[in-house]
PDB file of N, CA and C in Angstrom:
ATOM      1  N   UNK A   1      90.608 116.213  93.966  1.00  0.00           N
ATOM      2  CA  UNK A   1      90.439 117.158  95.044  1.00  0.00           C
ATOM      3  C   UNK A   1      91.355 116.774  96.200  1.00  0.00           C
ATOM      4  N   UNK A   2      92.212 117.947  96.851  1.00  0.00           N
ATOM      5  CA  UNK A   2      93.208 117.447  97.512  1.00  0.00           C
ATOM      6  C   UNK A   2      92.245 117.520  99.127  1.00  0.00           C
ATOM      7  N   UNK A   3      92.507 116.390 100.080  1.00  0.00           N
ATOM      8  CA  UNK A   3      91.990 116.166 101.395  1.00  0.00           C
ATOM      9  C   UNK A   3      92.692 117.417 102.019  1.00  0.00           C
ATOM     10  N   UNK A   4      92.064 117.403 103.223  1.00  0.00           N
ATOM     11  CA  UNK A   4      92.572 118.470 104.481  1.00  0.00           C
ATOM     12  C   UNK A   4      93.844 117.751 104.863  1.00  0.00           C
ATOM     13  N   UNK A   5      94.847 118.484 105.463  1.00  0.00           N
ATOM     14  CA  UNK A   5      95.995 117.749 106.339  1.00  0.00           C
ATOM     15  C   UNK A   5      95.257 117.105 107.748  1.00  0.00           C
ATOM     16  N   UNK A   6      96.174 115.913 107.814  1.00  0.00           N
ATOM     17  CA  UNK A   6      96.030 114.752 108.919  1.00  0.00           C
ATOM     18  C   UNK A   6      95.934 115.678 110.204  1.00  0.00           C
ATOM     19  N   UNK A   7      95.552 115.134 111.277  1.00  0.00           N
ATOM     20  CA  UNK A   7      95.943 115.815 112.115  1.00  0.00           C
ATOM     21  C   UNK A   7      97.496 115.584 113.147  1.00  0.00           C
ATOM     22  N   UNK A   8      97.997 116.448 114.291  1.00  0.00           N
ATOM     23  CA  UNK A   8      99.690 116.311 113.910  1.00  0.00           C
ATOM     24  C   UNK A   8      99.599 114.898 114.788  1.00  0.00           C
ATOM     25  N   UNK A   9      98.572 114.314 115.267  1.00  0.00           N
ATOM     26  CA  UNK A   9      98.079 113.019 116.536  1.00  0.00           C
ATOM     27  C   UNK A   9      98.383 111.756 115.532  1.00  0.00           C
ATOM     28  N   UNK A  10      98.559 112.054 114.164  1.00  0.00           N
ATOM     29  CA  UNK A  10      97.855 110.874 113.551  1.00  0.00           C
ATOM     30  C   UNK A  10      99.506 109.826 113.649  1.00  0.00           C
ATOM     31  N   UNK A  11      99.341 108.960 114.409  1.00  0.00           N
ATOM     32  CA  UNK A  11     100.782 107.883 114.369  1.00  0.00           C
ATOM     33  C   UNK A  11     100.847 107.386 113.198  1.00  0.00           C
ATOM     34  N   UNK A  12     100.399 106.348 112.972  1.00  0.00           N
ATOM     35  CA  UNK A  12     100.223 105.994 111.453  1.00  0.00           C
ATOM     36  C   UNK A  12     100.814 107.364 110.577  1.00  0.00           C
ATOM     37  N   UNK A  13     100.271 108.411 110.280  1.00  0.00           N
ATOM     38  CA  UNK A  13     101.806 109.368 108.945  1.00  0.00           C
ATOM     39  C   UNK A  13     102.730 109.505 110.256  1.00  0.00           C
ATOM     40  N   UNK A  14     103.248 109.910 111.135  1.00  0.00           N
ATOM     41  CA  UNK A  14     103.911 110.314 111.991  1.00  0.00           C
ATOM     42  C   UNK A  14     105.309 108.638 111.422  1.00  0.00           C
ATOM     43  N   UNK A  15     104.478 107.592 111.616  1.00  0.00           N
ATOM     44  CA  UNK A  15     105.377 106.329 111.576  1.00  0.00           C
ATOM     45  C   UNK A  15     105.761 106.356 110.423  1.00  0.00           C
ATOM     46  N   UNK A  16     104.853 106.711 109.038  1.00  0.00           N
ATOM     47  CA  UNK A  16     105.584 106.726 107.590  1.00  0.00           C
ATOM     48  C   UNK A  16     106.862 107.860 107.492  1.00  0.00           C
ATOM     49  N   UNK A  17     106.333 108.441 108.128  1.00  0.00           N
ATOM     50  CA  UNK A  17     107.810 109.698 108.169  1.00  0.00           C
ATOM     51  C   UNK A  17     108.936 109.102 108.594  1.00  0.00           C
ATOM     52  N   UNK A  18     108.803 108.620 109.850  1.00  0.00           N
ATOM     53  CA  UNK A  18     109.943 108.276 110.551  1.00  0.00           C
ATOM     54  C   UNK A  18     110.822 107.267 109.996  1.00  0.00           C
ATOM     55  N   UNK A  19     109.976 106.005 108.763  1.00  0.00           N
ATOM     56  CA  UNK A  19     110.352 104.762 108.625  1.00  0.00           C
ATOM     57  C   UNK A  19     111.092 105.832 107.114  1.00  0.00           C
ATOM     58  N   UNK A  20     110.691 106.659 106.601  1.00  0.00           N
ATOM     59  CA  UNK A  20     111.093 107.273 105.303  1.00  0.00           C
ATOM     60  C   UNK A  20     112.447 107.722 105.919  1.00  0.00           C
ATOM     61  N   UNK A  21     112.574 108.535 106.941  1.00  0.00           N
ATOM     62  CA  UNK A  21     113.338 108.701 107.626  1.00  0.00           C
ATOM     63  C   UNK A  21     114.574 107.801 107.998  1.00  0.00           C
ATOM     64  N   UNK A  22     113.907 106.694 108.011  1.00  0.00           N
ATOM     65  CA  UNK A  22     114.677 105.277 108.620  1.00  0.00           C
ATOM     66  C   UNK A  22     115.669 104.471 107.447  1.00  0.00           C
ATOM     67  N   UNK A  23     115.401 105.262 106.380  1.00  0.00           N
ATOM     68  CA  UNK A  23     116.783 104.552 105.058  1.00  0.00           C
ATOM     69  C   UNK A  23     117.778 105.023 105.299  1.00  0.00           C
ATOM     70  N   UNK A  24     119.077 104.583 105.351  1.00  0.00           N
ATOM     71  CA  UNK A  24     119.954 105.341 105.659  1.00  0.00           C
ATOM     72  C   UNK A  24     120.367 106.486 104.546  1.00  0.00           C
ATOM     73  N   UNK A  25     120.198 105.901 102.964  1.00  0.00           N
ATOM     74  CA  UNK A  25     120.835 107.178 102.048  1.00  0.00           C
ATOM     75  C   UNK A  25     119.614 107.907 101.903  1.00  0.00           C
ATOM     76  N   UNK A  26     118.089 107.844 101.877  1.00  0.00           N
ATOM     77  CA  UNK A  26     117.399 109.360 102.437  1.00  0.00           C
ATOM     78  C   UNK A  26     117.681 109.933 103.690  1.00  0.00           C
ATOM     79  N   UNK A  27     118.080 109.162 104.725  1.00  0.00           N
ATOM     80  CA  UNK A  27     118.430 110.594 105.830  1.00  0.00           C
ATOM     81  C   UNK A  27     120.285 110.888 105.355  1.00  0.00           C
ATOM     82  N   UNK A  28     121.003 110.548 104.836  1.00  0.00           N
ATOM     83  CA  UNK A  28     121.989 111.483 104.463  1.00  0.00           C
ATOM     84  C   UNK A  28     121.679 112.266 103.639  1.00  0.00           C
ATOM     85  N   UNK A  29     120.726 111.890 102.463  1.00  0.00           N
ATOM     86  CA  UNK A  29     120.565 113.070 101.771  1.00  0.00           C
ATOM     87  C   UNK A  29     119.571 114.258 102.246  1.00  0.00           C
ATOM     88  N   UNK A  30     118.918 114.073 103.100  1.00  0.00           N
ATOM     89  CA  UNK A  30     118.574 115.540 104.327  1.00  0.00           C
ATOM     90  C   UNK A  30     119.455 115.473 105.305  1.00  0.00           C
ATOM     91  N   UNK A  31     120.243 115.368 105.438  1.00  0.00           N
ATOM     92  CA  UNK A  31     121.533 116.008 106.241  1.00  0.00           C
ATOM     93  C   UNK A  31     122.383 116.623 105.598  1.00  0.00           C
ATOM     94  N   UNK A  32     122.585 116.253 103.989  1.00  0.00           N
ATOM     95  CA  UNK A  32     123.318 117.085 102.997  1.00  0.00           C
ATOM     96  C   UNK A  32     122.450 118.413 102.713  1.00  0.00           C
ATOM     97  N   UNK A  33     121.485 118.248 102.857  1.00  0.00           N
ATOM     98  CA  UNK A  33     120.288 119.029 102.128  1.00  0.00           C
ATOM     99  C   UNK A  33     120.621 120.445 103.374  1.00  0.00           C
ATOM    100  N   UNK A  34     120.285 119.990 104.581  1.00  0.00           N
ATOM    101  CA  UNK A  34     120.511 121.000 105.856  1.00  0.00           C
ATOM    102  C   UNK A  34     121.746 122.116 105.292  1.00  0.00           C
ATOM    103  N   UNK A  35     122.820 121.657 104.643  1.00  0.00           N
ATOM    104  CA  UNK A  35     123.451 122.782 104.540  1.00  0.00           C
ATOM    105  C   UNK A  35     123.157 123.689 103.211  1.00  0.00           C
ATOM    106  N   UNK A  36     122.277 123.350 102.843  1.00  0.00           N
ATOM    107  CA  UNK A  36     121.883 123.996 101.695  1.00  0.00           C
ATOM    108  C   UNK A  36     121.354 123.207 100.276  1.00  0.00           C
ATOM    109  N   UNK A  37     120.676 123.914  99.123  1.00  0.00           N
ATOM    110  CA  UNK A  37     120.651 123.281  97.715  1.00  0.00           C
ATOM    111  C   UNK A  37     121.920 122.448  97.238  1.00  0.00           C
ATOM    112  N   UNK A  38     122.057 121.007  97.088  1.00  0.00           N
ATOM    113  CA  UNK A  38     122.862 120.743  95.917  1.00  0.00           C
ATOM    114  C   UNK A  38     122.306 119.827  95.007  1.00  0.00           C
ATOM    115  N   UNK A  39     123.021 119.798  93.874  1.00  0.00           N
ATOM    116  CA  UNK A  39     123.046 118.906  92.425  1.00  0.00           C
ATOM    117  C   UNK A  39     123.089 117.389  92.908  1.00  0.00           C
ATOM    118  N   UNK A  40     122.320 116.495  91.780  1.00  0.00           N
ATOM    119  CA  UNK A  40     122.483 115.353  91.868  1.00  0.00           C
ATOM    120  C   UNK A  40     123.816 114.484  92.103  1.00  0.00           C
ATOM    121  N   UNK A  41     124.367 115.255  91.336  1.00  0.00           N
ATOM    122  CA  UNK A  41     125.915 114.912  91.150  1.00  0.00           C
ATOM    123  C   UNK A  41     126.462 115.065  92.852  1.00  0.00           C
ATOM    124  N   UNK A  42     126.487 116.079  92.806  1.00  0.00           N
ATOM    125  CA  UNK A  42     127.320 116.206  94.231  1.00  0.00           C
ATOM    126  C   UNK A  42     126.300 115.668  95.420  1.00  0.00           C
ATOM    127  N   UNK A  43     125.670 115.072  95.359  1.00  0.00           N
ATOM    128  CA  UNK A  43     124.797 114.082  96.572  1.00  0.00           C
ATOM    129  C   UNK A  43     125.553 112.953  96.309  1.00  0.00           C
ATOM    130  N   UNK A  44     125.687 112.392  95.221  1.00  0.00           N
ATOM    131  CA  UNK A  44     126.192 111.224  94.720  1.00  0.00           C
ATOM    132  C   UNK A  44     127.677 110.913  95.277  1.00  0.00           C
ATOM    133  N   UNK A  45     128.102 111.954  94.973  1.00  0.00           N
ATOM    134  CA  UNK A  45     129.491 111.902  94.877  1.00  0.00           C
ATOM    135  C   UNK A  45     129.623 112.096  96.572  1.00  0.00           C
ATOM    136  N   UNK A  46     129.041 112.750  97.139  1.00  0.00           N
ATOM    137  CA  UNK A  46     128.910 112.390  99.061  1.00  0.00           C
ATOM    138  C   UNK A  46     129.193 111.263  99.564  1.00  0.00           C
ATOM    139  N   UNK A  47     127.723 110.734  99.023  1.00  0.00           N
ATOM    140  CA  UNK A  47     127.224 109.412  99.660  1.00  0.00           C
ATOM    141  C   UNK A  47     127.842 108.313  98.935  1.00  0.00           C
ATOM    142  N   UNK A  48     128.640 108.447  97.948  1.00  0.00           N
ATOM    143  CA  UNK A  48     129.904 107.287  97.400  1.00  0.00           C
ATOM    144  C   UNK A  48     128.174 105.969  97.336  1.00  0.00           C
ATOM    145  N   UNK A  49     127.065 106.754  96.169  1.00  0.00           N
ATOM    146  CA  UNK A  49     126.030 106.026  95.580  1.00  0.00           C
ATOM    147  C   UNK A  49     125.829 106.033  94.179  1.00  0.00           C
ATOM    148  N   UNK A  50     125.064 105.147  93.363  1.00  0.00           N
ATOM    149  CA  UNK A  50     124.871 105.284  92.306  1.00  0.00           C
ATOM    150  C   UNK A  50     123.844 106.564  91.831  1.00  0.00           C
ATOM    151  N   UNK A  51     123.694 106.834  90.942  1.00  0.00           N
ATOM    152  CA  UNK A  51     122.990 107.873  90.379  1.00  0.00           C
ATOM    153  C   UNK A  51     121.579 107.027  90.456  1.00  0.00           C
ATOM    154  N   UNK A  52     121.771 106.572  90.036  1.00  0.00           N
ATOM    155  CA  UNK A  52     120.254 105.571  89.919  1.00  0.00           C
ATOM    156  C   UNK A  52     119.624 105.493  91.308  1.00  0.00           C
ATOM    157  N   UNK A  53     120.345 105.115  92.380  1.00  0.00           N
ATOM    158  CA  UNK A  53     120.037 105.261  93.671  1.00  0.00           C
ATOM    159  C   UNK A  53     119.587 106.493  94.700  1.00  0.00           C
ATOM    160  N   UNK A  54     120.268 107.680  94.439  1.00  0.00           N
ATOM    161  CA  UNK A  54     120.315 108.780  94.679  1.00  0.00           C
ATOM    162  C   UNK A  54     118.651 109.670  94.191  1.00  0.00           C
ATOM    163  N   UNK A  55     118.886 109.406  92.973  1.00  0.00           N
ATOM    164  CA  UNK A  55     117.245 109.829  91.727  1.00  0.00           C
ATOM    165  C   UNK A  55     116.267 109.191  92.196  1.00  0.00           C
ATOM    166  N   UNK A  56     116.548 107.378  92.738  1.00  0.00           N
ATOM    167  CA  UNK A  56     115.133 106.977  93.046  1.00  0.00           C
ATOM    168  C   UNK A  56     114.994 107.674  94.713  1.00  0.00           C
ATOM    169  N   UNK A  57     115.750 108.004  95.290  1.00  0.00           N
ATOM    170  CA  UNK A  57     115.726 108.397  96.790  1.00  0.00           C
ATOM    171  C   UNK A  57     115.097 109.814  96.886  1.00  0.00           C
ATOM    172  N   UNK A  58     114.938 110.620  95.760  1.00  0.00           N
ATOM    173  CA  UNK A  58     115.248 111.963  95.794  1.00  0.00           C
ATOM    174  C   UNK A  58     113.637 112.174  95.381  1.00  0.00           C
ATOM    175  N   UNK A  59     113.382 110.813  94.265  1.00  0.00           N
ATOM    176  CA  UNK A  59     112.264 111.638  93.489  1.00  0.00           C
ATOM    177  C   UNK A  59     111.129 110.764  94.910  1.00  0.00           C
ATOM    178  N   UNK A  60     111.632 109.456  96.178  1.00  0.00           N
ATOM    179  CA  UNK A  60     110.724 109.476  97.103  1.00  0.00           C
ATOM    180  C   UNK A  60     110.420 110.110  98.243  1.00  0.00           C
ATOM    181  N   UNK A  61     111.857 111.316  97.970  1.00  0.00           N
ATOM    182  CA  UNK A  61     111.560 112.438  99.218  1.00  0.00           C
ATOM    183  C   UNK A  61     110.784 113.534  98.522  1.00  0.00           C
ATOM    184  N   UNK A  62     110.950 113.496  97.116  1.00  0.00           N
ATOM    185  CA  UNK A  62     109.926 114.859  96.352  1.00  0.00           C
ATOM    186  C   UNK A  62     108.860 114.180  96.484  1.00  0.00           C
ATOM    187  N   UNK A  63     108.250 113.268  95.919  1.00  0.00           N
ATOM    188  CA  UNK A  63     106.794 112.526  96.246  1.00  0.00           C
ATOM    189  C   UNK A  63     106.198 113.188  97.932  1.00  0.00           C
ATOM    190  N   UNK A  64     106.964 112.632  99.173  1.00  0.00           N
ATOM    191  CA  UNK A  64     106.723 112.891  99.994  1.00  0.00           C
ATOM    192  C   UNK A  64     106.614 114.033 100.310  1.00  0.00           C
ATOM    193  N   UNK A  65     106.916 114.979  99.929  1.00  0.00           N
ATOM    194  CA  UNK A  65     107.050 116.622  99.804  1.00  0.00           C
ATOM    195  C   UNK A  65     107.879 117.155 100.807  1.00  0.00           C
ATOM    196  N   UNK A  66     109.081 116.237 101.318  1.00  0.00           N
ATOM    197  CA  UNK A  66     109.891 116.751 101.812  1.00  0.00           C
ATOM    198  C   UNK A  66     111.512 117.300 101.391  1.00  0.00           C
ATOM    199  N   UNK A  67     111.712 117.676 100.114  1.00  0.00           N
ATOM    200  CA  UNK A  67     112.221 118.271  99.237  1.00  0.00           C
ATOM    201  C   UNK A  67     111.844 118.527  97.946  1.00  0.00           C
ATOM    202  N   UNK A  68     112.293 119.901  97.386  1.00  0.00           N
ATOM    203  CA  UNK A  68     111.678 120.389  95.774  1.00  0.00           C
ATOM    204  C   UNK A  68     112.976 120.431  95.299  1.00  0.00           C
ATOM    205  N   UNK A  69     112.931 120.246  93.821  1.00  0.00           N
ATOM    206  CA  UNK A  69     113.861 120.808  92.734  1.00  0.00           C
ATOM    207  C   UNK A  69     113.551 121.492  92.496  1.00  0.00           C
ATOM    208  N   UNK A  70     115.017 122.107  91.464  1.00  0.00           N
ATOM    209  CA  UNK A  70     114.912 123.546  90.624  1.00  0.00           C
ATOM    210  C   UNK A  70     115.705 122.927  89.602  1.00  0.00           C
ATOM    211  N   UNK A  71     115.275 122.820  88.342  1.00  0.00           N
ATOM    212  CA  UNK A  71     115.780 122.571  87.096  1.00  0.00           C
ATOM    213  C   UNK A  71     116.849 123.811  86.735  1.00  0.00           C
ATOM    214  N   UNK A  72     118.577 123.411  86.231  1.00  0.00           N
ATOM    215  CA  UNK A  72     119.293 124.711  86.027  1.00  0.00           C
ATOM    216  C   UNK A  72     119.677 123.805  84.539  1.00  0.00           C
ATOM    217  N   UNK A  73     118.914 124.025  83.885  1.00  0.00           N
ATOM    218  CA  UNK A  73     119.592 123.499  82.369  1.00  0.00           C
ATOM    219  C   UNK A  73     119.615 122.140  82.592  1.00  0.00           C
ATOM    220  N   UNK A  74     120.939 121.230  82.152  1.00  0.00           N
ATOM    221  CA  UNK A  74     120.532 120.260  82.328  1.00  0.00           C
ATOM    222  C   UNK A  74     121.108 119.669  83.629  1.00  0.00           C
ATOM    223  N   UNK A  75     121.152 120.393  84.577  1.00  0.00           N
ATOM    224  CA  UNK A  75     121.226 119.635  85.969  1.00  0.00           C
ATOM    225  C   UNK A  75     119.766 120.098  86.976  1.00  0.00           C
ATOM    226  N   UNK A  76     119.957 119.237  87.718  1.00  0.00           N
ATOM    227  CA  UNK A  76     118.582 119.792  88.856  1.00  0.00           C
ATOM    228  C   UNK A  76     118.999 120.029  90.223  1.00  0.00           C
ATOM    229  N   UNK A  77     118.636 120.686  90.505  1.00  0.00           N
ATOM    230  CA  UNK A  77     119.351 121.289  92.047  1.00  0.00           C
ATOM    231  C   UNK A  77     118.281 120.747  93.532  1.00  0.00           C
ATOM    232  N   UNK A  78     118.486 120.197  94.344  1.00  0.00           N
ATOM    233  CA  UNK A  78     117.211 119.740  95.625  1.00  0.00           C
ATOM    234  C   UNK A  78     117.939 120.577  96.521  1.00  0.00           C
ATOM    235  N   UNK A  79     116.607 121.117  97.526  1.00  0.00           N
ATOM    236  CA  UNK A  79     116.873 121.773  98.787  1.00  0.00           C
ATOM    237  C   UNK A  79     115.501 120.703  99.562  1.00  0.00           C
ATOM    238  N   UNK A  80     115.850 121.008 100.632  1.00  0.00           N
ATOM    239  CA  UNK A  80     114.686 121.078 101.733  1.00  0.00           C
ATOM    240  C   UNK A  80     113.050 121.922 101.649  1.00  0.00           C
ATOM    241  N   UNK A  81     112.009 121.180 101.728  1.00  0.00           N
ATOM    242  CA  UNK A  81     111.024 121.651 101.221  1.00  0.00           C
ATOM    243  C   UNK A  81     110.445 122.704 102.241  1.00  0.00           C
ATOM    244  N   UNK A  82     110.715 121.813 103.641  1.00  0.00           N
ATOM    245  CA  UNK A  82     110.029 122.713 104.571  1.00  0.00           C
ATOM    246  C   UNK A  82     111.772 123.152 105.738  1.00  0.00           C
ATOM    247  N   UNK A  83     111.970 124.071 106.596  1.00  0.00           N
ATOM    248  CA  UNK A  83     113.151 124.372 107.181  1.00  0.00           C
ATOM    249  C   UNK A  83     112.459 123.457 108.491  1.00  0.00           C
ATOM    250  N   UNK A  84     111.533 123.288 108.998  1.00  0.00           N
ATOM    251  CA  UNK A  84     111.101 122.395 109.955  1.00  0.00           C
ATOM    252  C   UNK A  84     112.137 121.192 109.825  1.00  0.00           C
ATOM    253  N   UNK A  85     112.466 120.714 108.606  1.00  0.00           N
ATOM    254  CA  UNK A  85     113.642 119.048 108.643  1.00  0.00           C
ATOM    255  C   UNK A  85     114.603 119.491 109.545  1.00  0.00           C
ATOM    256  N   UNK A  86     115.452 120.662 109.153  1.00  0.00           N
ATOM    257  CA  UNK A  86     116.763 120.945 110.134  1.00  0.00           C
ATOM    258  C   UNK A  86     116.782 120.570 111.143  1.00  0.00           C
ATOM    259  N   UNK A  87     115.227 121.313 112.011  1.00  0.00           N
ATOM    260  CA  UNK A  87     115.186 121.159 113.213  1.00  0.00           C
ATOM    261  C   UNK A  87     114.629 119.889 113.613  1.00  0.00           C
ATOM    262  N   UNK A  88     114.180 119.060 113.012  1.00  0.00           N
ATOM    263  CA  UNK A  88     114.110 117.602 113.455  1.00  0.00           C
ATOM    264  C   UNK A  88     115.126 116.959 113.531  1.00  0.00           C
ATOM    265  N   UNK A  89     116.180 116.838 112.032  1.00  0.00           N
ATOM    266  CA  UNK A  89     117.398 116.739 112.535  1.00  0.00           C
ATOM    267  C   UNK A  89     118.528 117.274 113.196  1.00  0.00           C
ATOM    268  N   UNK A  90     118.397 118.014 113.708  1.00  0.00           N
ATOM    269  CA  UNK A  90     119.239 118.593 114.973  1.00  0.00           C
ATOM    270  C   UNK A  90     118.651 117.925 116.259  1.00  0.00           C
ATOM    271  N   UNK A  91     117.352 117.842 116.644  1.00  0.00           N
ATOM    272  CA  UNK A  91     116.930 117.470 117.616  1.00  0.00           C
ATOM    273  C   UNK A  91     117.387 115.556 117.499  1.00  0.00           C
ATOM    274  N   UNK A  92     117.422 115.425 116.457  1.00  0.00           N
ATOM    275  CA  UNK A  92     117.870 113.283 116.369  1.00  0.00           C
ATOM    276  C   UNK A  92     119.294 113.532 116.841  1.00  0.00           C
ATOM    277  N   UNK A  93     120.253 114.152 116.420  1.00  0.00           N
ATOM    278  CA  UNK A  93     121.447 114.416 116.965  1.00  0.00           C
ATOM    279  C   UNK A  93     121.906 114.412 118.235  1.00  0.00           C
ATOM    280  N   UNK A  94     120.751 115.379 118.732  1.00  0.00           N
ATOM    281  CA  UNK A  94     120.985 115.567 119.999  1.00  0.00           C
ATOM    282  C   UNK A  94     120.682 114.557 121.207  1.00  0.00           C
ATOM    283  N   UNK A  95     119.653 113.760 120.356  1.00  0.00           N
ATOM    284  CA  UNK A  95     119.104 112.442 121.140  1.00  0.00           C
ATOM    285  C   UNK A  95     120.227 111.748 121.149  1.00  0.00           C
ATOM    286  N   UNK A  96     120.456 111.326 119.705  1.00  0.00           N
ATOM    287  CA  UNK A  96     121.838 110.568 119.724  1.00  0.00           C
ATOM    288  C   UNK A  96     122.924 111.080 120.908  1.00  0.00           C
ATOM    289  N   UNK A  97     123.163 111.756 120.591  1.00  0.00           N
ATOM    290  CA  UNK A  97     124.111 112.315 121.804  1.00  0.00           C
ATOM    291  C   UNK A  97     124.139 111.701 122.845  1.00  0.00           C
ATOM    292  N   UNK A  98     122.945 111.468 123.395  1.00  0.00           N
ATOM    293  CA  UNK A  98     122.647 111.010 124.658  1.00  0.00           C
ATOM    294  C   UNK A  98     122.688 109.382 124.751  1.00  0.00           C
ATOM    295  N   UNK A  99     121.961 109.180 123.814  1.00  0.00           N
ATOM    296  CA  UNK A  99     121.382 107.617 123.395  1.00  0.00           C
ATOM    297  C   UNK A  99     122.145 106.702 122.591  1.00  0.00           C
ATOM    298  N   UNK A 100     123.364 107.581 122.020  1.00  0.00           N
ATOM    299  CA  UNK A 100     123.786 106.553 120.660  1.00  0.00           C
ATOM    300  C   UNK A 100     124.277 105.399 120.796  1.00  0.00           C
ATOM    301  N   UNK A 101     125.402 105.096 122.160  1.00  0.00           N
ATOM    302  CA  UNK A 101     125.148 103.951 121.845  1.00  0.00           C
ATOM    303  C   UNK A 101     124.345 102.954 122.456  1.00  0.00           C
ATOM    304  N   UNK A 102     123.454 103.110 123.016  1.00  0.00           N
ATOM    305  CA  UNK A 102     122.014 102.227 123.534  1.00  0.00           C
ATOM    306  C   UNK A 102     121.581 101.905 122.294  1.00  0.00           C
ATOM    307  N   UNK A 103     121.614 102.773 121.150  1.00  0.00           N
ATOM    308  CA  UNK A 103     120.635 103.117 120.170  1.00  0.00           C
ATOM    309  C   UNK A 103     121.330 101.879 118.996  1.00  0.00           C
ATOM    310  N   UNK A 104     122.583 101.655 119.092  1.00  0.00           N
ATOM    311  CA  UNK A 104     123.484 101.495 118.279  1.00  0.00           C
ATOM    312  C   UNK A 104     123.238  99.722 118.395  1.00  0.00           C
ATOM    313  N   UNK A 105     123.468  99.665 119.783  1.00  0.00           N
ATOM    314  CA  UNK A 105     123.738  97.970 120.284  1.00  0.00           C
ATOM    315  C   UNK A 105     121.836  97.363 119.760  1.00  0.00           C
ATOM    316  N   UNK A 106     121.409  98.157 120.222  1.00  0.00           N
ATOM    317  CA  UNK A 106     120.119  97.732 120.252  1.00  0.00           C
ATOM    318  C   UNK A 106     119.834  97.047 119.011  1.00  0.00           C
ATOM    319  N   UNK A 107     119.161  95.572 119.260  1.00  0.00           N
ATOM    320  CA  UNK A 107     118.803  94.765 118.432  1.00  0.00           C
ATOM    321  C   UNK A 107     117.511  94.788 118.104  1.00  0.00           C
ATOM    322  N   UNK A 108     116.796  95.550 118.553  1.00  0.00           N
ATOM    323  CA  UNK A 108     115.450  95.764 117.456  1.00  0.00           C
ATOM    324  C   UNK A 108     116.004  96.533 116.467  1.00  0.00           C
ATOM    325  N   UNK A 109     116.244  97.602 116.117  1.00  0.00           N
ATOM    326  CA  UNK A 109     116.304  98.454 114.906  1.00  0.00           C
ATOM    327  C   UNK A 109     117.867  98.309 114.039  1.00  0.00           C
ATOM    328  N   UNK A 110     117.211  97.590 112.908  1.00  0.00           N
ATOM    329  CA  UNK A 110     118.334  97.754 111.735  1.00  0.00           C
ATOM    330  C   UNK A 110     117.828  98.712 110.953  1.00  0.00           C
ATOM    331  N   UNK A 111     119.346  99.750 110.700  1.00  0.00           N
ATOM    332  CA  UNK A 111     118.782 100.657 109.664  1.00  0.00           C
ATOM    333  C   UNK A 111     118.886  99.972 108.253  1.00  0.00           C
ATOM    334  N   UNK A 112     118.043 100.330 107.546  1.00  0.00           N
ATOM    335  CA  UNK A 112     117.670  99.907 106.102  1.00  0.00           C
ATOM    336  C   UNK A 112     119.024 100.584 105.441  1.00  0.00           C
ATOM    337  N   UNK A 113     119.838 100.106 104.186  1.00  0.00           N
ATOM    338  CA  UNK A 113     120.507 100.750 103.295  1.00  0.00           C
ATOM    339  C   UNK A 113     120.513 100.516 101.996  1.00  0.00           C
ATOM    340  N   UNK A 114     120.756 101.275 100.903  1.00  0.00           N
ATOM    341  CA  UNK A 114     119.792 100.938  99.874  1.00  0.00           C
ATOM    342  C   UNK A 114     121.309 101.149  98.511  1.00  0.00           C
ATOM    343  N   UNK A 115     120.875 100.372  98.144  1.00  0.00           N
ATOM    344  CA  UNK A 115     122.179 100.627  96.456  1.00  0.00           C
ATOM    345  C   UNK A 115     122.637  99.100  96.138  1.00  0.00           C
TER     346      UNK A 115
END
């Protein structure tokens, strides 16, 4: 039986998002995603990653339900699950903008990178 949704207060999921958020090749691959559906292949071939890397990244943003596939034969196609991501990432951009390099020097936060 599936629970009710969290409420939007709850920090704790708010922080799992953000830290999911916080790999560097899952947030390129929702920044690839923003311009539309693509193939495994061509994520890969972006982010200059392994396939293996890309699939495990993809199937922990489908888990999270923040992207779906569409099976086309034998390739699979990912988009964005909800259009709400865009606008989160547009709004990090724009922070950046302001913040990047405070954000950059700053020695608390290393971004995670994965392959």
């Amino acid at each position: 039986m599936r629970t009710a949704p969290r409420q939007l207060d709850d920090t704790a999921v708010a922080a799992k998002l953000f830290c999911g958020l916080g790999d560097q090749t899952r947030l390129g691959i929702l920044r690839l995603l923003t311009a539309g559906e693509h193939r495994v292949s061509d994520i890969v071939a972006a982010l200059d990653r392994s396939q293996g890397t890309i699939s495990g990244h993809l199937r922990c943003l489908k888990d999270c339900g923040l992207v779906i596939d569409r099976p086309a034969g034998r390739e699979v196609h990912y988009r964005l699950a909800h259009p709400e991501l865009v606008d989160l990432l547009h709004a990090a951009e724009r922070v950046l903008a302001v913040t990047g390099e405070t954000v950059e020097l700053c020695p608390n936060y290393t971004p995670t990178t994965s392959d």
